[in-house]
N, C-alpha and C. Protein backbone atom coordinates (compact mmCIF):
# COMPACT_ATOMS: atom_id res chain seq x y z
N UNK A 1 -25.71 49.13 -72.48
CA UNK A 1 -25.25 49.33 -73.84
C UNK A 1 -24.42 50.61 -73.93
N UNK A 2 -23.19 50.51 -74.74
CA UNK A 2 -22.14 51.60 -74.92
C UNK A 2 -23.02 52.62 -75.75
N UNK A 3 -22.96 54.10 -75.40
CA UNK A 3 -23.48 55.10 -76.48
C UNK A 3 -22.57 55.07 -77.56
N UNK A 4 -22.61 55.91 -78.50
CA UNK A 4 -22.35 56.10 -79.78
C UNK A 4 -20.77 56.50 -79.65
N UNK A 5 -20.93 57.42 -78.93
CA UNK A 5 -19.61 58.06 -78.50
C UNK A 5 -18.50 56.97 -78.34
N UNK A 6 -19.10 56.33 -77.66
CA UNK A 6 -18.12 55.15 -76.53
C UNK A 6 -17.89 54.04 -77.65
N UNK A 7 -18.57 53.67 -78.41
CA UNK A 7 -18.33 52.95 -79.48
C UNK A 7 -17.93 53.04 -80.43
N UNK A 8 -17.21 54.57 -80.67
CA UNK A 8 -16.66 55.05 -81.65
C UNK A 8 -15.43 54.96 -81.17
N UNK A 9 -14.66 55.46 -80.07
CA UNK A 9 -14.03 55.60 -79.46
C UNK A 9 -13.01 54.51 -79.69
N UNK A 10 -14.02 52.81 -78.93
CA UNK A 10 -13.25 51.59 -78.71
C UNK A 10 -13.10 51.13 -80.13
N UNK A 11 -13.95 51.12 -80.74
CA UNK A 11 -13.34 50.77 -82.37
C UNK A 11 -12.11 51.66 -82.85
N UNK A 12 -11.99 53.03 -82.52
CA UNK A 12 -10.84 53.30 -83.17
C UNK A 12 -9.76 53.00 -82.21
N UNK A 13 -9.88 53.04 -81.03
CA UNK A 13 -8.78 52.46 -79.81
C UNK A 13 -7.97 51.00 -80.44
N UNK A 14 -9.37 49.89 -80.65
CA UNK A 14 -8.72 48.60 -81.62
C UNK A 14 -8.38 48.54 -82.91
N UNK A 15 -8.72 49.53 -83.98
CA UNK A 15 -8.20 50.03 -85.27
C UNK A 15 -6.44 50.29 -84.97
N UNK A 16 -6.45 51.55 -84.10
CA UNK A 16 -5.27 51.85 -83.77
C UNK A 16 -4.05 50.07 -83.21
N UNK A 17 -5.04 49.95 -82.73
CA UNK A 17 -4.00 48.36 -81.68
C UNK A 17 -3.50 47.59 -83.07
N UNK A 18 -4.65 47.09 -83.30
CA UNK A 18 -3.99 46.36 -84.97
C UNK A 18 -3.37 46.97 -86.29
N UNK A 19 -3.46 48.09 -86.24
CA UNK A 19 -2.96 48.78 -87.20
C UNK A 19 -2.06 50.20 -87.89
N UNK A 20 -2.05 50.52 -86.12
CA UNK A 20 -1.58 51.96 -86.25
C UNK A 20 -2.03 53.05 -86.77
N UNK A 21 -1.71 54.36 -87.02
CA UNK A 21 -2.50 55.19 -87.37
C UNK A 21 -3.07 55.22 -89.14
N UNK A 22 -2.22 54.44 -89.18
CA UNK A 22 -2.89 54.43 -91.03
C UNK A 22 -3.55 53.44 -91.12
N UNK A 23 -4.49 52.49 -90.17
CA UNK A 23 -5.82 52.01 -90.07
C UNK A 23 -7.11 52.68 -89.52
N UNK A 24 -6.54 53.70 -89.41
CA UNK A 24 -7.88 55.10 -88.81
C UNK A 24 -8.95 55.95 -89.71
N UNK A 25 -9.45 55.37 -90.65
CA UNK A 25 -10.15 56.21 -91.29
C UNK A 25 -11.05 56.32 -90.66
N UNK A 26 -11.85 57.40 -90.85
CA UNK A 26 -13.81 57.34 -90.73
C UNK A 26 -14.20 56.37 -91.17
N UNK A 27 -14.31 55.70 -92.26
CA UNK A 27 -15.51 54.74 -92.90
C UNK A 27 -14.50 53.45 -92.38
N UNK A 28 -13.30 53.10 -91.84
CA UNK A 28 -13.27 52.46 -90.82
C UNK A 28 -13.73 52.09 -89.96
N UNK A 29 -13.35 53.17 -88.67
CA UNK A 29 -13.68 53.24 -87.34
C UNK A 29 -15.14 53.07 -87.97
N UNK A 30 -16.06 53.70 -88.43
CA UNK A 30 -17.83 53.51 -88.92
C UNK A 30 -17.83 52.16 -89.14
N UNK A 31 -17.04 51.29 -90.11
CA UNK A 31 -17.76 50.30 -89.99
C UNK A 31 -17.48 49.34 -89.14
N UNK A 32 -16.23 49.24 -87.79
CA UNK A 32 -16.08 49.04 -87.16
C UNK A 32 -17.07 48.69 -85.63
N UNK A 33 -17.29 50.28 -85.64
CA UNK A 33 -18.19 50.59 -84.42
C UNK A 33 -19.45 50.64 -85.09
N UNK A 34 -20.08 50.27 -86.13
CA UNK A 34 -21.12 49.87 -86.54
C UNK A 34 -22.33 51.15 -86.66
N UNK A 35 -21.67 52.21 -87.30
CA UNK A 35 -22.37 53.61 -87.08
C UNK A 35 -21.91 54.55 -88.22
N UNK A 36 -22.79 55.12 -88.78
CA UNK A 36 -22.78 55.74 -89.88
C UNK A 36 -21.25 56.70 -90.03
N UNK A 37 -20.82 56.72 -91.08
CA UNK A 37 -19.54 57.95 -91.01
C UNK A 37 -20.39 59.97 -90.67
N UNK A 38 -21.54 60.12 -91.17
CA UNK A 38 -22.13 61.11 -90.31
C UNK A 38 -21.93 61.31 -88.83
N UNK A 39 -22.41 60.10 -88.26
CA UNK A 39 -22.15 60.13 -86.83
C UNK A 39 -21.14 60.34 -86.20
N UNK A 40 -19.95 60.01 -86.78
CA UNK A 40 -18.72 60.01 -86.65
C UNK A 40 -18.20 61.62 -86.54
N UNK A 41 -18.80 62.11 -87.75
CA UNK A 41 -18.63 63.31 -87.95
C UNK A 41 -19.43 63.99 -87.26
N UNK A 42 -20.31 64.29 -86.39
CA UNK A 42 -21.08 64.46 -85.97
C UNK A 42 -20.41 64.82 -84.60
N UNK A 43 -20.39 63.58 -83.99
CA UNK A 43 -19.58 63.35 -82.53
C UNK A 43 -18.11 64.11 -82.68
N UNK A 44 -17.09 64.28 -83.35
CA UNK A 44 -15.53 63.79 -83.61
C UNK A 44 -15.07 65.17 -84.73
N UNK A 45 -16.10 65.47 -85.73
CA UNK A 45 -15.35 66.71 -86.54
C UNK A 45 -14.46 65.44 -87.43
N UNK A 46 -14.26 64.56 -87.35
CA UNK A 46 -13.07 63.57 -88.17
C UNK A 46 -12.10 63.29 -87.60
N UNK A 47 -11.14 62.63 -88.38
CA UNK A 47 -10.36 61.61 -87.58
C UNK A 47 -9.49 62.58 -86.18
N UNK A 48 -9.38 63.93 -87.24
CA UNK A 48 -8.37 64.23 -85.44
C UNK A 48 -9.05 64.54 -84.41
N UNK A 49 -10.01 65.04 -83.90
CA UNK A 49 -11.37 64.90 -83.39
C UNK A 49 -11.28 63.03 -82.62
N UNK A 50 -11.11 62.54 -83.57
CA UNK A 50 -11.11 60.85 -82.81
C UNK A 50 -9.74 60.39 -81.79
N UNK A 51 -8.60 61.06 -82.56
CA UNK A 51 -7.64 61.09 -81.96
C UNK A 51 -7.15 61.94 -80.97
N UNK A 52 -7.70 62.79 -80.83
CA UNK A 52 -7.80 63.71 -79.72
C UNK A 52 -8.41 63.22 -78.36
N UNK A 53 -9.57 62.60 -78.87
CA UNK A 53 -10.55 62.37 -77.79
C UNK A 53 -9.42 60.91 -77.17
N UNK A 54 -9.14 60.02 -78.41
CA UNK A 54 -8.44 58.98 -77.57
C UNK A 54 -7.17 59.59 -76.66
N UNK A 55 -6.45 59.98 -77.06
CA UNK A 55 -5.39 60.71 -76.12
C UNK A 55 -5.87 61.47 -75.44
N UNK A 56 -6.85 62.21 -74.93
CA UNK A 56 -7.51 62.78 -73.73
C UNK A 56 -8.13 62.01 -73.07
N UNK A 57 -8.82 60.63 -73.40
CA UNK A 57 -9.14 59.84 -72.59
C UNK A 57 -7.95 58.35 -72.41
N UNK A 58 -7.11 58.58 -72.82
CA UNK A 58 -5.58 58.04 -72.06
C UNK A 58 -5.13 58.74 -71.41
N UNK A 59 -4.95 59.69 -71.10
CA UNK A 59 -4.10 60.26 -70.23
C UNK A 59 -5.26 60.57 -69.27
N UNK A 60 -6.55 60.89 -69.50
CA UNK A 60 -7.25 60.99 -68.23
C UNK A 60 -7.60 59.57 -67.24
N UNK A 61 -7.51 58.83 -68.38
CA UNK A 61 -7.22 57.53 -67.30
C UNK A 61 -5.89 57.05 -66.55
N UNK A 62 -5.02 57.46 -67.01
CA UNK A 62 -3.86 57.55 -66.04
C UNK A 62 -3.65 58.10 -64.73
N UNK A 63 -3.90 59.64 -65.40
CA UNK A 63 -4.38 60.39 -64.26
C UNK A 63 -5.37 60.10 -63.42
N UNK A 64 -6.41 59.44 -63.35
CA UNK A 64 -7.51 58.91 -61.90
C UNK A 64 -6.88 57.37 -61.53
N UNK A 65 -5.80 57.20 -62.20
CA UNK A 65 -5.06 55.52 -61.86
C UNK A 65 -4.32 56.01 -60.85
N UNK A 66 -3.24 56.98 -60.74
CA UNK A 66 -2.45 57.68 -60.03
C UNK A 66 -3.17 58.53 -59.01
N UNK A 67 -3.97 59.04 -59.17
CA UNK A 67 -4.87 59.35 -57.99
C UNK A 67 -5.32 58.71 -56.46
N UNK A 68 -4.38 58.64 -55.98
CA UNK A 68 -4.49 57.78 -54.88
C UNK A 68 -4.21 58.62 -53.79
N UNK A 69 -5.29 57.98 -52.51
CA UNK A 69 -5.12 58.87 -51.52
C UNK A 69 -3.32 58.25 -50.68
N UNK A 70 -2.85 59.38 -50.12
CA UNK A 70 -1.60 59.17 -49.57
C UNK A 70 -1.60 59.18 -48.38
N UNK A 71 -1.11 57.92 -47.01
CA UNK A 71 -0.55 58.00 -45.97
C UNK A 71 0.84 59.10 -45.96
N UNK A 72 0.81 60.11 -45.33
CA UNK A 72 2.08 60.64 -44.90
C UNK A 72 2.94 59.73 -44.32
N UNK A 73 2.53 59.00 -43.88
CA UNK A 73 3.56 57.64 -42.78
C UNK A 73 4.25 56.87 -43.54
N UNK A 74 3.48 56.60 -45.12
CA UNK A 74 4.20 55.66 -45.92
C UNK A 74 4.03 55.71 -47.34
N UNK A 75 4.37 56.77 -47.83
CA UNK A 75 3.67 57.57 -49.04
C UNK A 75 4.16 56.52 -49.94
N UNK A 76 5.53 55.30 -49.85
CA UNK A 76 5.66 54.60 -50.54
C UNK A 76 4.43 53.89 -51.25
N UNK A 77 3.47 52.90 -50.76
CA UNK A 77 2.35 52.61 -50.43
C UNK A 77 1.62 52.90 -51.42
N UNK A 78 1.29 54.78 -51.32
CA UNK A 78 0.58 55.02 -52.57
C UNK A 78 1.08 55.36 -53.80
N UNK A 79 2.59 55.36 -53.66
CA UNK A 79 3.37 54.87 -55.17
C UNK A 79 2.81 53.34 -55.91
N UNK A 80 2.81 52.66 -54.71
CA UNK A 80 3.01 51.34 -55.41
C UNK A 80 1.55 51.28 -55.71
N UNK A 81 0.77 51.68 -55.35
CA UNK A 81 -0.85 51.44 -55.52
C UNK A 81 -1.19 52.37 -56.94
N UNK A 82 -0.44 53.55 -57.18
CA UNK A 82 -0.69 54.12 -58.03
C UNK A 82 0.12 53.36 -59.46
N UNK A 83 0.91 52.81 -59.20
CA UNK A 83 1.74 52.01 -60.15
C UNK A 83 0.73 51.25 -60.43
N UNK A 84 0.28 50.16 -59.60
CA UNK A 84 -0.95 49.15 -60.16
C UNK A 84 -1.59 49.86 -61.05
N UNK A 85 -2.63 50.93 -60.54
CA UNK A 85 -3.29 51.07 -61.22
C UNK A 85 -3.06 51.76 -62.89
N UNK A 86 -1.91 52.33 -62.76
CA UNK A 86 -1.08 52.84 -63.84
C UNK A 86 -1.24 51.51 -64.97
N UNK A 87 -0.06 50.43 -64.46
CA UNK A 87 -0.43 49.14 -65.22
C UNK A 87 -1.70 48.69 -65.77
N UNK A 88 -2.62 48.99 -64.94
CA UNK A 88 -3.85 48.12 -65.10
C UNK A 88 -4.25 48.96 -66.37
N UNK A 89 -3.91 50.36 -66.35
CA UNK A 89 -4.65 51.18 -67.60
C UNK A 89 -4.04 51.01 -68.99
N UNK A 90 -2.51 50.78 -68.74
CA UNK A 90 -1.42 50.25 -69.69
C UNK A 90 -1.61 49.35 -70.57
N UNK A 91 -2.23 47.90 -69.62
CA UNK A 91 -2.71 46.78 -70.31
C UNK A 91 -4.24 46.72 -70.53
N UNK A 92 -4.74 46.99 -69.95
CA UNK A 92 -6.49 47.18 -70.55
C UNK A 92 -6.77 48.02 -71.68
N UNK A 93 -6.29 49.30 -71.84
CA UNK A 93 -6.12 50.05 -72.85
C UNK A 93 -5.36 50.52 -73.65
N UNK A 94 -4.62 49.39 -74.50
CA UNK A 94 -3.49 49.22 -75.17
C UNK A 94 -3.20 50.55 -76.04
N UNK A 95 -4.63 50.40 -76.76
CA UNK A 95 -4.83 51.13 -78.08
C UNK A 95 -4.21 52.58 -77.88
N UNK A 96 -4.72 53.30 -76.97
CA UNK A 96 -4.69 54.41 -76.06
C UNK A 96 -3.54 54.42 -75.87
N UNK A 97 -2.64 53.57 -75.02
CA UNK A 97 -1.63 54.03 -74.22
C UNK A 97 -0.61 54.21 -75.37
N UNK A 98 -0.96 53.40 -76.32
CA UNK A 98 0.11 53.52 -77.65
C UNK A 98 0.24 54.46 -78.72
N UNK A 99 -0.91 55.34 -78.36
CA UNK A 99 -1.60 56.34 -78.98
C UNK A 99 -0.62 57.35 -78.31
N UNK A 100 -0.80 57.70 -76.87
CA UNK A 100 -0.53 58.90 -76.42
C UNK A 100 1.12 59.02 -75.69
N UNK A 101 1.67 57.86 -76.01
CA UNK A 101 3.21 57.45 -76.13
C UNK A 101 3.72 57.35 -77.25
N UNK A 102 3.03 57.68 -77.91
CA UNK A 102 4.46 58.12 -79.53
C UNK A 102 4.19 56.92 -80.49
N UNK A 103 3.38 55.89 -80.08
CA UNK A 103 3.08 55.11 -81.45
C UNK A 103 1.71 55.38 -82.53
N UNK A 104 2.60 56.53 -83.11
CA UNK A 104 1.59 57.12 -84.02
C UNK A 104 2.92 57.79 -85.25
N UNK A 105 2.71 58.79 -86.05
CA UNK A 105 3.66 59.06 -86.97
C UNK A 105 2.92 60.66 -86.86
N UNK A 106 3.64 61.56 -87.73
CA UNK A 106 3.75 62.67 -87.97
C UNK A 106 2.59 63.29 -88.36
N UNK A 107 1.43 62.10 -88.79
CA UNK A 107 -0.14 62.77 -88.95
C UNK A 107 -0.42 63.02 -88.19
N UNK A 108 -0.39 62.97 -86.95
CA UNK A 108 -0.86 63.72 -85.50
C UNK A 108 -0.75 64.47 -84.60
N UNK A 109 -1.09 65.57 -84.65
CA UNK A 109 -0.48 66.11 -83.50
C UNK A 109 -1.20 66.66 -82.25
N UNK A 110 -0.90 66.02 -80.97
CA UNK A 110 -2.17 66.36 -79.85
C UNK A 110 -2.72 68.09 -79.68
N UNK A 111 -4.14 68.36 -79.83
CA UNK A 111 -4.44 69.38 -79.76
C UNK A 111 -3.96 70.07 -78.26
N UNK A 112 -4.21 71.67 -78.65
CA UNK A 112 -3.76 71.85 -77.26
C UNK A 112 -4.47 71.38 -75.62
N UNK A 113 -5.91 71.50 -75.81
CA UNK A 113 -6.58 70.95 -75.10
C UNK A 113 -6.01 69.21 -74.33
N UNK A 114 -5.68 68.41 -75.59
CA UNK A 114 -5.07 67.00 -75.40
C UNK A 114 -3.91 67.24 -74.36
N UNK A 115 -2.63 68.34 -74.92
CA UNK A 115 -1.61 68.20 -74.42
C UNK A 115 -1.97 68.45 -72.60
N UNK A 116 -2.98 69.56 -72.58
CA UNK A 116 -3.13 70.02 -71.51
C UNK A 116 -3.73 68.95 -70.27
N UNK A 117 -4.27 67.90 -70.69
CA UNK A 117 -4.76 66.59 -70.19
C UNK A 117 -3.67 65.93 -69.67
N UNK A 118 -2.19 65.85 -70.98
CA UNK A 118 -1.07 65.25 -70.53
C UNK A 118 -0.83 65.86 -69.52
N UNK A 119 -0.37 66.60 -69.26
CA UNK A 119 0.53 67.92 -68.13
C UNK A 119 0.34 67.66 -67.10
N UNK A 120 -1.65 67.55 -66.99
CA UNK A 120 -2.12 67.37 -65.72
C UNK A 120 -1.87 65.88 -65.07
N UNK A 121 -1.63 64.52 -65.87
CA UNK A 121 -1.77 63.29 -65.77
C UNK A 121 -0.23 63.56 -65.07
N UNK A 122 0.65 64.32 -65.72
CA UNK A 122 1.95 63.94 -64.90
C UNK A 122 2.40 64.84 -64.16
N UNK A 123 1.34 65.69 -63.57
CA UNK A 123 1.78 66.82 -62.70
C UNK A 123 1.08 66.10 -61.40
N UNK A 124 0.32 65.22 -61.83
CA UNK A 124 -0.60 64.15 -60.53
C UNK A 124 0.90 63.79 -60.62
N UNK A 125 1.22 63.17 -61.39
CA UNK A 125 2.68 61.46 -60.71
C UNK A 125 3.61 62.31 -59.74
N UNK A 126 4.07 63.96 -59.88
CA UNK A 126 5.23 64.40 -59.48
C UNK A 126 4.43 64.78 -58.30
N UNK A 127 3.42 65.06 -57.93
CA UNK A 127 2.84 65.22 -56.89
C UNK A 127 3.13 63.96 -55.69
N UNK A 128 2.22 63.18 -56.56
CA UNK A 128 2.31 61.68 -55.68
C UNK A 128 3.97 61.94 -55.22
N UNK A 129 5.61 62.29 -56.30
CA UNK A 129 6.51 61.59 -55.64
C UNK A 129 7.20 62.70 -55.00
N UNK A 130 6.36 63.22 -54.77
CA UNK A 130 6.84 64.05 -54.08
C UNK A 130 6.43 64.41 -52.76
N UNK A 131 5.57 63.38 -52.50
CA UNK A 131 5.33 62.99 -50.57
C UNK A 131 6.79 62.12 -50.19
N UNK A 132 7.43 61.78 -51.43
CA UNK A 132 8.45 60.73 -51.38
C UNK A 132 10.23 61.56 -50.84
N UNK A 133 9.98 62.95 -51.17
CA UNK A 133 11.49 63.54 -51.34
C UNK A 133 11.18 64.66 -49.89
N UNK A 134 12.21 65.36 -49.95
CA UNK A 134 12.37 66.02 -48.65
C UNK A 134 11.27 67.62 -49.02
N UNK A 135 10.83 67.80 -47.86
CA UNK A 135 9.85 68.84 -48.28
C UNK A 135 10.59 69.93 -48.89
N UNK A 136 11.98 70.33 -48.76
CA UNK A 136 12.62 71.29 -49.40
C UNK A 136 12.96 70.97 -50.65
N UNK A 137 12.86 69.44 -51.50
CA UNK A 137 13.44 69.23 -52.81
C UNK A 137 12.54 70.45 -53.90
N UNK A 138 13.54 70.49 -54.33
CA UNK A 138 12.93 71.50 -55.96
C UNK A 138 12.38 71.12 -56.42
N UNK A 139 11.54 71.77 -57.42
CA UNK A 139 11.28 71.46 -58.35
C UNK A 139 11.36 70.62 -59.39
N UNK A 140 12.45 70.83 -60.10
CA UNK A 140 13.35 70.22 -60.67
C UNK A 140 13.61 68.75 -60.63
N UNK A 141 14.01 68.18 -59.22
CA UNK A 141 14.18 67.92 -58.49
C UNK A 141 13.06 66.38 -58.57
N UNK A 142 11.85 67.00 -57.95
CA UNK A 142 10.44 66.20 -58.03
C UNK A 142 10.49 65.87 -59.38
N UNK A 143 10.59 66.43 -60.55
CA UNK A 143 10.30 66.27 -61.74
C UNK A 143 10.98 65.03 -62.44
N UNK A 144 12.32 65.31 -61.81
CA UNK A 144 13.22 64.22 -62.29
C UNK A 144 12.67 63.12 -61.81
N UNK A 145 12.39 63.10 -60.28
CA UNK A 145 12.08 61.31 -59.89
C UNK A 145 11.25 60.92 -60.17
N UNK A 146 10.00 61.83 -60.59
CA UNK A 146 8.69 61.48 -61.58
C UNK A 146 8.86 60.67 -62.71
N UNK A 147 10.24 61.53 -63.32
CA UNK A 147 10.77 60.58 -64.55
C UNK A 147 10.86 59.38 -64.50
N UNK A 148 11.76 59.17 -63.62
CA UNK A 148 12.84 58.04 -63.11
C UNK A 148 11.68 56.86 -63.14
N UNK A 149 10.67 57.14 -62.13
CA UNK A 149 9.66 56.45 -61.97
C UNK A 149 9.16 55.74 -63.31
N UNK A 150 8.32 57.12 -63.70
CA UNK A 150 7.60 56.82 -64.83
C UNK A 150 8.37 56.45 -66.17
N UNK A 151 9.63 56.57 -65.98
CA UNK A 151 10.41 55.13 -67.29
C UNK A 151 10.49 54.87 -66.55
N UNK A 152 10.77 53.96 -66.08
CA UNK A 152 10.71 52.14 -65.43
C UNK A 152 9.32 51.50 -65.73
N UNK A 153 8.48 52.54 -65.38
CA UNK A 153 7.05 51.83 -65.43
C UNK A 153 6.62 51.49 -67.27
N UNK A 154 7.45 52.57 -67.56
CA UNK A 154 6.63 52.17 -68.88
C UNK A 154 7.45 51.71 -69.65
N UNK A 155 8.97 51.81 -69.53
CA UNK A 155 10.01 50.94 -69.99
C UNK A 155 9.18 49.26 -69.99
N UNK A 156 8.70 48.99 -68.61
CA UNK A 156 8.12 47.19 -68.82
C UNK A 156 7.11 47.18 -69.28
N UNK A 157 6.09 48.21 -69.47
CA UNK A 157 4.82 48.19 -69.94
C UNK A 157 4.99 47.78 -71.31
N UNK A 158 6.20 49.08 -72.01
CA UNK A 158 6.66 48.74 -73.52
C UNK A 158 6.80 47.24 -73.93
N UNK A 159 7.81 46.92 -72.97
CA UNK A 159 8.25 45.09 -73.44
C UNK A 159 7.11 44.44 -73.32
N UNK A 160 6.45 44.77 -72.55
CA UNK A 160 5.18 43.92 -72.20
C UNK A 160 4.39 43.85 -73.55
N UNK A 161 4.34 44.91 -74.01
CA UNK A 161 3.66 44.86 -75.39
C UNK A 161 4.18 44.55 -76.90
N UNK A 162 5.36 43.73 -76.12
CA UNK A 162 5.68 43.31 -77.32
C UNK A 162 6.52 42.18 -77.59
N UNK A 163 7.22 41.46 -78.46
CA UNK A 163 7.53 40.24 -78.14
C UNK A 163 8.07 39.39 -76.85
N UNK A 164 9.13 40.45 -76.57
CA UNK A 164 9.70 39.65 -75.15
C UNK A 164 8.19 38.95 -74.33
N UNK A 165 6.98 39.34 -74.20
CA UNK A 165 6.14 39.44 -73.41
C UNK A 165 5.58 37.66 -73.04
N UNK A 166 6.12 36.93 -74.88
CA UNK A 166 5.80 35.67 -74.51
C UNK A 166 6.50 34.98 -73.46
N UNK A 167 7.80 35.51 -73.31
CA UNK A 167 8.80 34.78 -72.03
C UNK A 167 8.53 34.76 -70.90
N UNK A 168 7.88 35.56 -70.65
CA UNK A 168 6.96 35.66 -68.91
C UNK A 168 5.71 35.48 -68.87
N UNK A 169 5.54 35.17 -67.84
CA UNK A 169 4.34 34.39 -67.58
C UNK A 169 3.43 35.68 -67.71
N UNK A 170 2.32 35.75 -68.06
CA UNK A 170 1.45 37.19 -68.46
C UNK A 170 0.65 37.66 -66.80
N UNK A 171 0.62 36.63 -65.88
CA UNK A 171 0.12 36.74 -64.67
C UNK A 171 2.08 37.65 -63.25
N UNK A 172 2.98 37.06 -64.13
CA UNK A 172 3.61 37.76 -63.60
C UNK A 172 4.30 39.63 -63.61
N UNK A 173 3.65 40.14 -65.24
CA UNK A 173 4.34 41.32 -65.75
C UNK A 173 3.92 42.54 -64.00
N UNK A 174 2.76 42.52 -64.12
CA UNK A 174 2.41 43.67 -62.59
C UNK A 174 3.57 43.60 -61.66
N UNK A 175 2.79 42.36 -61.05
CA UNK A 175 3.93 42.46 -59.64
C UNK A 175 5.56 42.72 -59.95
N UNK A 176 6.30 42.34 -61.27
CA UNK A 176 7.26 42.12 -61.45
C UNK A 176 7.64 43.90 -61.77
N UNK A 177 6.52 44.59 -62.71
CA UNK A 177 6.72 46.35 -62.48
C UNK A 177 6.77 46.56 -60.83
N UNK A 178 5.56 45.84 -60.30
CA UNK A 178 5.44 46.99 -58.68
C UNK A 178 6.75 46.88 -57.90
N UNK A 179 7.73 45.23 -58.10
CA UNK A 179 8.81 45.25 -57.34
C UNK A 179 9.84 45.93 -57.72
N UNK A 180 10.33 46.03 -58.90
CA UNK A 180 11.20 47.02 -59.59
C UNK A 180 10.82 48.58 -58.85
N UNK A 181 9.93 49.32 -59.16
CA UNK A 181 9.41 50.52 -58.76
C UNK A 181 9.38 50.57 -56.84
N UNK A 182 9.17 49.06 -56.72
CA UNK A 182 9.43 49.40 -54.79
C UNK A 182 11.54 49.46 -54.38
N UNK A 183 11.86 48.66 -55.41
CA UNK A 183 13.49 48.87 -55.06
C UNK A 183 14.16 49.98 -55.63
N UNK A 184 13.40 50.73 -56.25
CA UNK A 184 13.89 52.00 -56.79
C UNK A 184 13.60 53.15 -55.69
N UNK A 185 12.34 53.18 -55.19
CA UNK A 185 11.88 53.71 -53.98
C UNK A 185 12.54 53.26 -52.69
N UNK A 186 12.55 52.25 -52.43
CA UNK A 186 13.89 52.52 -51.14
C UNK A 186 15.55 52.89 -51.66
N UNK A 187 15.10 52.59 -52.95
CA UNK A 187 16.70 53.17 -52.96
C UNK A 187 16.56 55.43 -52.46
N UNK A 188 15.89 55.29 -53.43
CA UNK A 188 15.20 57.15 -53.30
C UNK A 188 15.50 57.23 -51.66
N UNK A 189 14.73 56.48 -50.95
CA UNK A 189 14.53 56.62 -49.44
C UNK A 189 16.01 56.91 -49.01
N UNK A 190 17.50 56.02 -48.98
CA UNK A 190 18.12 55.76 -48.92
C UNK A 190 19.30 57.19 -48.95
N UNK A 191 19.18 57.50 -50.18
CA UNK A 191 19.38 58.74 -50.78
C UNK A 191 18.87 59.88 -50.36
N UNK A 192 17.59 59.81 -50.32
CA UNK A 192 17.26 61.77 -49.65
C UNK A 192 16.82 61.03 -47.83
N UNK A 193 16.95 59.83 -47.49
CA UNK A 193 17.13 59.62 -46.00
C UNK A 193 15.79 60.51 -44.97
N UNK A 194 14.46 60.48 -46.13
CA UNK A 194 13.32 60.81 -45.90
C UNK A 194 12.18 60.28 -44.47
C-alpha cells in the first residue's frame, strides 16, 4: 500500500495530466488521493509544497533513468540505454514530465531546492555525452550536445503526448526516439572522429 505521501503526490501528478495547473487545489488533490486537506497540509505546506515535490521527483527520476553505467569502448550504448530509460520516465510519468517542462503557467515557480534537482538531472546527461566528444571538448561544447540530444528526445516525447501520437503505432514511439538519437550519435562520431 502507497503511504500518504505517495498518494498525494500521484493524485496531484493525474490532477495536473487532466487538467493543468488550475486543477490543483488542496481539497482536490484531498479528495482525489482520498486524504484529509490537513494531511495535505501537513505533508506539502500547500499546493507549492505539492508542486515542488512533483518537479523534484521528475527530474529525480530522470536523473537515475540517465544514470547508466558506461563502456569506454562504446559509450554510444549507454546513450542509447539512457535514452530508454529517459522515455520510459516521459511516458509513465506524464503528469510530472509536463510539470517540470513548462506545462504549467506563471503560478509556479520551481523552488530553489527544485531547480537545484534540475541542474543535477542535466549535469548527469552532459556527463553521459561527454564520454561521447573528445576528452579536450569544452565545456561549452559538452553542453551543447547535451542539448542537441536532449531536444530530439523530448521534441518526440512532446508529439508523443499529443495528437500526432494517434498516427503511430504506440508500441513503435521508443525505438523510433532510440533510432533518431543513434543517427545523431554517429553523426557526432563522424564529426569529432572520436
Amino acid at each position: 500500500m502507497k503511504n500518504t505521501k505517495e498518494k498525494i503526490l500521484l493524485a496531484a501528478s493525474q490532477l495536473f495530466l487532466r487538467g493543468g495547473l488550475s486543477a490543483l487545489s488542496v481539497r482536490a488533490i484531498a479528495l482525489e488521493a482520498n486524504v484529509s486537506t490537513i494531511g495535505i497540509y501537513s505533508y506539502f505546506k500547500g499546493k507549492q509544497g505539492i508542486l515542488d515535490a512533483l518537479y523534484i521527483e521528475g527530474f529525480e527520476r530522470v536523473r537515475v533513468a540517465t544514470n547508466v553505467t558506461v563502456d569506454a569502448k562504446n559509450p554510444k550504448l549507454a546513450v542509447l540505454a539512457a535514452t530508454q530509460g529517459y522515455v520510459k520516465v516521459a511516458f509513465e510519468f506524464q503528469g510530472h514530465y509536463r510539470l517540470i517542462f513548462g506545462e504549467s503557467d506563471s503560478g509556479y515557480q520551481p523552488s530553489d531546492e527544485a531547480t537545484k534537482v534540475a541542474e543535477l538531472a542535466f549535469m548527469q546527461i552532459i556527463k553521459l555525452i561527454s564520454y561521447l566528444l573528445p576528452q579536450d571538448a569544452q565545456p561549452e561544447q559538452r553542453q551543447e550536445v547535451a542539448l542537441q540530444v536532449w531536444s530530439m528526445v523530448h521534441g518526440y516525447v512532446g508529439l508523443k503526448q499529443h495528437a500526432i501520437a494517434d498516427v503511430i503505432d504506440p508500441e513503435r514511439w521508443q525505438p523510433m526516439i532510440v533510432d533518431a538519437v543513434a543517427i545523431h550519435l554517429d553523426a557526432l562520431e563522424k564529426q569529432y572522429r572520436v
